[in-house]
Structures are given as C-alpha cells and as structure tokens.
PDB file of N, CA and C in Angstrom:
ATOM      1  N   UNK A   1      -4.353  -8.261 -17.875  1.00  0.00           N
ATOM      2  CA  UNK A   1      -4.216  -8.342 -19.320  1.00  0.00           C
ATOM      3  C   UNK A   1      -5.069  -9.486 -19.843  1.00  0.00           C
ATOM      4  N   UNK A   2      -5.337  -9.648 -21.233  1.00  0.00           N
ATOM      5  CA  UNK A   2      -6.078 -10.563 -21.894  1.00  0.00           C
ATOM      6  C   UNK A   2      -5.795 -11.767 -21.837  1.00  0.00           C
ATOM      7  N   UNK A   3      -4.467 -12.340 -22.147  1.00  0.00           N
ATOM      8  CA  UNK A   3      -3.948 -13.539 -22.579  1.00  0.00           C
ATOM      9  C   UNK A   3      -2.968 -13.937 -21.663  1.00  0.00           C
ATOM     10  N   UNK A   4      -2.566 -15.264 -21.578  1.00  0.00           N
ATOM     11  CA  UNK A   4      -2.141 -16.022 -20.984  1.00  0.00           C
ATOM     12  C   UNK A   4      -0.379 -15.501 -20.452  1.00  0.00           C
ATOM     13  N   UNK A   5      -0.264 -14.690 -21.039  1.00  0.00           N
ATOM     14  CA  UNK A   5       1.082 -14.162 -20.412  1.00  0.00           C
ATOM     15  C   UNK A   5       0.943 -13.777 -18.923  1.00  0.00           C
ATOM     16  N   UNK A   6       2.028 -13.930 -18.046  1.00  0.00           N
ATOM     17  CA  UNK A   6       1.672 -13.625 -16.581  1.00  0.00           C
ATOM     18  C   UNK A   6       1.600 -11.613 -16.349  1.00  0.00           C
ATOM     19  N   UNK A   7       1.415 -11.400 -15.627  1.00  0.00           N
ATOM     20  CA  UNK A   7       1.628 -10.014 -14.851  1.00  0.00           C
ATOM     21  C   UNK A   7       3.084  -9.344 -15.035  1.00  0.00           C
ATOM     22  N   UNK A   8       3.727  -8.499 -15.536  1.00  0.00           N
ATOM     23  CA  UNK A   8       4.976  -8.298 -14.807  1.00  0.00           C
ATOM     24  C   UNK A   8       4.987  -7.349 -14.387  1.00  0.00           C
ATOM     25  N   UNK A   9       4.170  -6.294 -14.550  1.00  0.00           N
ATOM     26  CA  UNK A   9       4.498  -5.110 -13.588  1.00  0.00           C
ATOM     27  C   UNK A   9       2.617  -4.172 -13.582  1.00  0.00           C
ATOM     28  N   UNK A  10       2.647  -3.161 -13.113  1.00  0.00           N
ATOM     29  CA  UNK A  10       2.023  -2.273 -12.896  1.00  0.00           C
ATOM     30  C   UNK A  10       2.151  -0.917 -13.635  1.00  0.00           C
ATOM     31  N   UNK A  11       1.302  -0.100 -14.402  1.00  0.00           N
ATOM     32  CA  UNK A  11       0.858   1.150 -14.405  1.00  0.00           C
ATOM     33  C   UNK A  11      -0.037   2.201 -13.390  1.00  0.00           C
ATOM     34  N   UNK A  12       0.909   2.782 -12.269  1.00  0.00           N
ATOM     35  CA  UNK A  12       0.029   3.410 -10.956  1.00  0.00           C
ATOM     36  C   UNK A  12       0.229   5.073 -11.599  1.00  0.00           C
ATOM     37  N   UNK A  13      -1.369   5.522 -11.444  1.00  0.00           N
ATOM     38  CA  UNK A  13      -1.395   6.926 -12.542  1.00  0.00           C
ATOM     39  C   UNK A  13      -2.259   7.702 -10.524  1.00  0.00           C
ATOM     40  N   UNK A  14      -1.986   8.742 -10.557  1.00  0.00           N
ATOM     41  CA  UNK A  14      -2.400   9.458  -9.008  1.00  0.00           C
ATOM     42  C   UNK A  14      -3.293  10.390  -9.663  1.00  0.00           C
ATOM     43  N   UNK A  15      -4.286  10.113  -9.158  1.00  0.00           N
ATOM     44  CA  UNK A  15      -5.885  11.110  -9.499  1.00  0.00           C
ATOM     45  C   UNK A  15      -5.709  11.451 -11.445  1.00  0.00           C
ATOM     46  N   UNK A  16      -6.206  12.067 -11.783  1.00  0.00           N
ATOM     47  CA  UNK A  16      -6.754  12.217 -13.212  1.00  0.00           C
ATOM     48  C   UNK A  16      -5.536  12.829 -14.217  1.00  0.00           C
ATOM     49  N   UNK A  17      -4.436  12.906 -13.750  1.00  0.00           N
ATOM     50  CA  UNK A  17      -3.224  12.870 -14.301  1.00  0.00           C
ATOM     51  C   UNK A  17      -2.477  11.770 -14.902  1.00  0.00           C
ATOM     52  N   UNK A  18      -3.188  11.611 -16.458  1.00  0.00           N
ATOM     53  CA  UNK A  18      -2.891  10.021 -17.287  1.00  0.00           C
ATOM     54  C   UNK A  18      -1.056  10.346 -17.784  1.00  0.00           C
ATOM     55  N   UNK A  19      -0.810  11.354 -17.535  1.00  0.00           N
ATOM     56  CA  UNK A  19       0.878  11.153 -18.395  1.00  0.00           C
ATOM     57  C   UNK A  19       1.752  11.032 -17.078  1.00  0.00           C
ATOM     58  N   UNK A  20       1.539  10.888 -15.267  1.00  0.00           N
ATOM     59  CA  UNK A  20       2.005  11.176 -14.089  1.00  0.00           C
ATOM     60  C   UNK A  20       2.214   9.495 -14.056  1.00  0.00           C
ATOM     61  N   UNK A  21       2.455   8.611 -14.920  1.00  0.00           N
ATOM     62  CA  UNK A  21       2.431   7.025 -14.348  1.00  0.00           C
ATOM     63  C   UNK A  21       3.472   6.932 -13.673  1.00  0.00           C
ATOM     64  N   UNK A  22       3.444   5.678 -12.584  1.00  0.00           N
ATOM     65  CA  UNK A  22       4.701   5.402 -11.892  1.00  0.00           C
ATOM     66  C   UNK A  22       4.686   3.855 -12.548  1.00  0.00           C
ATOM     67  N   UNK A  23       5.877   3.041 -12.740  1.00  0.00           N
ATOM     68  CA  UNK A  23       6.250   1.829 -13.244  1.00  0.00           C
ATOM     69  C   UNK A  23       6.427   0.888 -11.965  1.00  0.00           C
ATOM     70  N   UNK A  24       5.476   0.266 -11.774  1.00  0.00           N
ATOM     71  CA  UNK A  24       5.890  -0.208 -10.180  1.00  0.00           C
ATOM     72  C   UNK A  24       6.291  -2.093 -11.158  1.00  0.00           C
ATOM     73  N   UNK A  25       7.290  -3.338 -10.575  1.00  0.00           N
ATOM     74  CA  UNK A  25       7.326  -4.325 -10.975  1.00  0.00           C
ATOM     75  C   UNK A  25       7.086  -5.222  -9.849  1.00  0.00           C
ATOM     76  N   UNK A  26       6.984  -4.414  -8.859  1.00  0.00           N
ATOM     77  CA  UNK A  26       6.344  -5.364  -7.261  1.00  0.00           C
ATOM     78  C   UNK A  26       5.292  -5.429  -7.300  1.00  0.00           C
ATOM     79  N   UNK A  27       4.613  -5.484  -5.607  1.00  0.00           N
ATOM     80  CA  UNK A  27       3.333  -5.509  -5.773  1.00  0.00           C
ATOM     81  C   UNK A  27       2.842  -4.186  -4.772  1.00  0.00           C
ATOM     82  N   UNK A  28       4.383  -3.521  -4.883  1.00  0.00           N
ATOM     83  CA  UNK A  28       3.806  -2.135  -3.453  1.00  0.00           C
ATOM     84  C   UNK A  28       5.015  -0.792  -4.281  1.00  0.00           C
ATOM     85  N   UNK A  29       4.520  -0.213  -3.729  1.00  0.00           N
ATOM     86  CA  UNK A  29       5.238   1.133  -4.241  1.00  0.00           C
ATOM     87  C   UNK A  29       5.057   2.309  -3.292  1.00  0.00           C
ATOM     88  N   UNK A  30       5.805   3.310  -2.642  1.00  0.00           N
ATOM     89  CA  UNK A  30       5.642   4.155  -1.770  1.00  0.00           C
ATOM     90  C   UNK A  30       5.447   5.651  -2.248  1.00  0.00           C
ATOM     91  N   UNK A  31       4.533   6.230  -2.167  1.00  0.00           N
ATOM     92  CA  UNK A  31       4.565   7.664  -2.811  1.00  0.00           C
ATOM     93  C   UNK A  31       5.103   8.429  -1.519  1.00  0.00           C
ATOM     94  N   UNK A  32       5.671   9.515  -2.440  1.00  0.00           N
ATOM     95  CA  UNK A  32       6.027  10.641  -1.332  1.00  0.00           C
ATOM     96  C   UNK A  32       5.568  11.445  -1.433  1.00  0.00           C
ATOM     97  N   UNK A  33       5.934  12.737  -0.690  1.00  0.00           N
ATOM     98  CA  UNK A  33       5.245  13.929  -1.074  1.00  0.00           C
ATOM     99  C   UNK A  33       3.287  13.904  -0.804  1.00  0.00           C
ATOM    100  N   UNK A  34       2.860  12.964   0.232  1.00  0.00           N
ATOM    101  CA  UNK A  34       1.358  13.250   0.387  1.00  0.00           C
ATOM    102  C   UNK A  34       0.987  14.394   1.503  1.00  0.00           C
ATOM    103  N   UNK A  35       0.412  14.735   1.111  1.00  0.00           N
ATOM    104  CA  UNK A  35      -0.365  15.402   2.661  1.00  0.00           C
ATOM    105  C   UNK A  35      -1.106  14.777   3.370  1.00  0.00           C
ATOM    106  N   UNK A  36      -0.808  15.038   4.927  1.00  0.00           N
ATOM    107  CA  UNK A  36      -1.847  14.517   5.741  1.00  0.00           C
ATOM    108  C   UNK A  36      -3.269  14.787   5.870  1.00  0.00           C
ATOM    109  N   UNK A  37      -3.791  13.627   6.036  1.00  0.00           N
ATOM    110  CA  UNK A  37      -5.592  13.680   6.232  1.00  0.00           C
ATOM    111  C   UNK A  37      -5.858  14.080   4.271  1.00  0.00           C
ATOM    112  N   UNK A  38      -5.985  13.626   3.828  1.00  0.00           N
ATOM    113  CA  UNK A  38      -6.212  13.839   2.597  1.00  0.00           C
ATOM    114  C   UNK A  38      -6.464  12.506   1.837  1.00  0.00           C
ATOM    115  N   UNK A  39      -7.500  12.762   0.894  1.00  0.00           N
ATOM    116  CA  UNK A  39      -8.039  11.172   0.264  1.00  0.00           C
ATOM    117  C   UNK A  39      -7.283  11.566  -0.970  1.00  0.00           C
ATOM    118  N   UNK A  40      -7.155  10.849  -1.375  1.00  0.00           N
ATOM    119  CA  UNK A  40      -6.514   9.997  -3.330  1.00  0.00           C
ATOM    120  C   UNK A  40      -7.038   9.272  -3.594  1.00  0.00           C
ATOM    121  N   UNK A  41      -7.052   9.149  -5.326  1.00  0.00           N
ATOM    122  CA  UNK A  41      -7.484   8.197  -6.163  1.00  0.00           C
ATOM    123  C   UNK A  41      -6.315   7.991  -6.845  1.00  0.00           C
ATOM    124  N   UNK A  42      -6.093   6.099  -7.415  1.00  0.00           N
ATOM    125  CA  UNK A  42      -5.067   6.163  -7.928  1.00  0.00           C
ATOM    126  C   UNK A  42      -5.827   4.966  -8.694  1.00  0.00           C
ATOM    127  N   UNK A  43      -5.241   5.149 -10.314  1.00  0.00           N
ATOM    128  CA  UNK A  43      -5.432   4.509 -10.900  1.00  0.00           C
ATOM    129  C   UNK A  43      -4.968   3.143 -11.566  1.00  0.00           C
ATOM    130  N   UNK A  44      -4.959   1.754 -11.020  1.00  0.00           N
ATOM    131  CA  UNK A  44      -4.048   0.689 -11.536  1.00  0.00           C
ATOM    132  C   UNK A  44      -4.591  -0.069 -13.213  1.00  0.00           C
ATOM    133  N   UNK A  45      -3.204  -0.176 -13.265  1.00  0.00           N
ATOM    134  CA  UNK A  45      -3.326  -1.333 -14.661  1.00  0.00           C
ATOM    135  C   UNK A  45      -2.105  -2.512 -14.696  1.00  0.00           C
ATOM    136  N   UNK A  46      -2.884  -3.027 -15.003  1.00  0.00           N
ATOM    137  CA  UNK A  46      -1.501  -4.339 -14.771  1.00  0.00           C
ATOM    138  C   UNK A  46      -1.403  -4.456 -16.279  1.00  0.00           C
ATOM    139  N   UNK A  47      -0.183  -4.659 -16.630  1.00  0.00           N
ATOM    140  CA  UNK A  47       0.681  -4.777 -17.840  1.00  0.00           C
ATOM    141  C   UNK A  47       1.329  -6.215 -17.952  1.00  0.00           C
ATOM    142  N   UNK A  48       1.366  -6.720 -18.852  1.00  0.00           N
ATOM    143  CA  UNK A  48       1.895  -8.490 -18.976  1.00  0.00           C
ATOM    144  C   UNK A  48       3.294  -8.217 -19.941  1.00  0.00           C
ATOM    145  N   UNK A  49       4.181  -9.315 -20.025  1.00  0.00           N
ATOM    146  CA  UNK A  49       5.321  -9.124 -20.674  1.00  0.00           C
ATOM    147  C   UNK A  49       4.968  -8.671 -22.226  1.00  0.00           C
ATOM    148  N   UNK A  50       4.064  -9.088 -22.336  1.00  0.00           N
ATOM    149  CA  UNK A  50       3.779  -9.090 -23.931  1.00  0.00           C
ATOM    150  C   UNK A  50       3.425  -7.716 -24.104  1.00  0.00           C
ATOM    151  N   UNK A  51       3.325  -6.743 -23.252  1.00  0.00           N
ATOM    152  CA  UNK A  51       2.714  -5.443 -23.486  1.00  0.00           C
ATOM    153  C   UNK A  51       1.294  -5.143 -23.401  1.00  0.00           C
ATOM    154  N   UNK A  52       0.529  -5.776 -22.980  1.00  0.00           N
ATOM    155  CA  UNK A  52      -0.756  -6.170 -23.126  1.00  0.00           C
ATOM    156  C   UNK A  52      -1.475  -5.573 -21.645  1.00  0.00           C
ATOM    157  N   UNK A  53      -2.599  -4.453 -21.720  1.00  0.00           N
ATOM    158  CA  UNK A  53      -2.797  -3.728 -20.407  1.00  0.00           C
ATOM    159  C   UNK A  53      -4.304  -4.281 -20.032  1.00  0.00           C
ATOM    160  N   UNK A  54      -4.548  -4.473 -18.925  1.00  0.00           N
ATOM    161  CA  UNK A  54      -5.896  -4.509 -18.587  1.00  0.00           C
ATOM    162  C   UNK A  54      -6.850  -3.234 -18.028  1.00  0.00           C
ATOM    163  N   UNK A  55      -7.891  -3.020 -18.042  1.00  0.00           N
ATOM    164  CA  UNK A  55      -8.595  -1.959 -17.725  1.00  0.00           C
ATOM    165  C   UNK A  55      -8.234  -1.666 -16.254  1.00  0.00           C
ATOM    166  N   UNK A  56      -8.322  -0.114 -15.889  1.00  0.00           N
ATOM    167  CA  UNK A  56      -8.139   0.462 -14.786  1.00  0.00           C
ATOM    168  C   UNK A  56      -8.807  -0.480 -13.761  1.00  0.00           C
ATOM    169  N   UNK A  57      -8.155  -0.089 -12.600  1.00  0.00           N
ATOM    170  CA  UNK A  57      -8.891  -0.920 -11.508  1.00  0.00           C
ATOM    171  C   UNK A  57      -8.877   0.507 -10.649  1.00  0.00           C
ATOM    172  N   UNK A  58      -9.809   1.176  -9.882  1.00  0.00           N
ATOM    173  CA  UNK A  58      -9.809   2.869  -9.012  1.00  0.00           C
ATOM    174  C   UNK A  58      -9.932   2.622  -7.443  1.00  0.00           C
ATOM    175  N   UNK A  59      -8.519   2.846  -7.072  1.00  0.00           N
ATOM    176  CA  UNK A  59      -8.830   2.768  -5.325  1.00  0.00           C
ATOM    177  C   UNK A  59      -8.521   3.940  -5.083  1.00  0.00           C
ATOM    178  N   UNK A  60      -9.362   4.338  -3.937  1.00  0.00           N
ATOM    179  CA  UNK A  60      -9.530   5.600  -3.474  1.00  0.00           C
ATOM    180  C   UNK A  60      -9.214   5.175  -2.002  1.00  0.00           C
ATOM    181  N   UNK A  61      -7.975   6.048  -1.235  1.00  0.00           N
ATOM    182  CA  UNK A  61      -7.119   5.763   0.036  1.00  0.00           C
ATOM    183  C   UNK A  61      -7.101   7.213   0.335  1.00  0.00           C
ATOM    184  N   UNK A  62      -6.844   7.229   1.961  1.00  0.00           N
ATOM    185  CA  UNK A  62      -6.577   8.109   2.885  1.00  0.00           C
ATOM    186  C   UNK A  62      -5.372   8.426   3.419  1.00  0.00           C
ATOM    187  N   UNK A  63      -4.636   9.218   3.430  1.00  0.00           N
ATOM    188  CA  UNK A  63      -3.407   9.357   4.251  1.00  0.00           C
ATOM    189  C   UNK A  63      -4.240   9.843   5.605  1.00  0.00           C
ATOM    190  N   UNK A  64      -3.180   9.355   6.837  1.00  0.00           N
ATOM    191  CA  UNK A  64      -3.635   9.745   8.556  1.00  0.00           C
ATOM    192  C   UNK A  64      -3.125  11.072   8.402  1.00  0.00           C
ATOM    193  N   UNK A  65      -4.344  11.531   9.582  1.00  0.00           N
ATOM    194  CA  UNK A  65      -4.069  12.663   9.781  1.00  0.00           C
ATOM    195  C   UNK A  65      -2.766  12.797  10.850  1.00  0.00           C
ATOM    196  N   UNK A  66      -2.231  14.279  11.045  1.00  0.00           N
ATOM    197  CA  UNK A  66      -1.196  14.089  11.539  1.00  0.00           C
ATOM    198  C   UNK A  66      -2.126  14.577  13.209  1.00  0.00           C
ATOM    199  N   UNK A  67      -1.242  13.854  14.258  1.00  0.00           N
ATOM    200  CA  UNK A  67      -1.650  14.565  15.442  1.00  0.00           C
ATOM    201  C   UNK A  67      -1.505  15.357  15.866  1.00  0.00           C
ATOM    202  N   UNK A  68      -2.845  16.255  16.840  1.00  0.00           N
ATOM    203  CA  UNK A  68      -2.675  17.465  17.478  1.00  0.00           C
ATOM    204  C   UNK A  68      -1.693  17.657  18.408  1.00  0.00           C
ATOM    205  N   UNK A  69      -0.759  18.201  18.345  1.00  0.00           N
ATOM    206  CA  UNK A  69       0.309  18.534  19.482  1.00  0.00           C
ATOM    207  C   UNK A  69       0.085  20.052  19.969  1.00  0.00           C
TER     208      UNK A  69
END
C-alpha cells in the first residue's frame, strides 16, 4: 500500500478470476482442490488497515507431480 499504515492482510486472486479472492491475514494460506503437475498463477495484493491496496505482485508455482506407481 501507499502510506505509512502497516500490512494487515492479503488479497490472493488464482489465475484471471478477479471476483475468486481469498482473504489471507497471515503470511501463508493453503489452497485445495489443485491438481497434480500443473502450473498456476496467483495474483497478490497487500491491503493496509486503512483499506489502501498495492499493485498486483504475479507468482507463477507448480504443484508436484504425483508418482508413478
């Protein structure tokens, strides 16, 4: 965020689905429901008490594949 207010939580949005946000107030959050061997993009914004959002930050992660049995 812009101004001097601290961090308090997170806006985590999963690939190009802007109304899918999750409200995370940590600094980790667990999704479910992924498939294995499969890449994602997820989109962060950090939010300050004051309401105040900063621009996306885009990490793109892998779930493991599952092993051949």
């Amino acid at each position: 965020s812009t101004d001097n207010v601290a961090v308090a939580g997170y806006e985590v949005y999963q690939g190009d689905d802007a109304t899918s946000a999750v409200t995370v107030n940590g600094t980790s959050y667990r999704f479910n429901d992924l498939t294995p061997g499969t890449e994602y993009t997820f989109h962060v914004v950090a939010v300050d008490a004051a309401g105040n959002k900063s621009a996306p930050a885009d990490y793109t992660v892998s779930t493991v594949a599952l092993p051949d049995t």
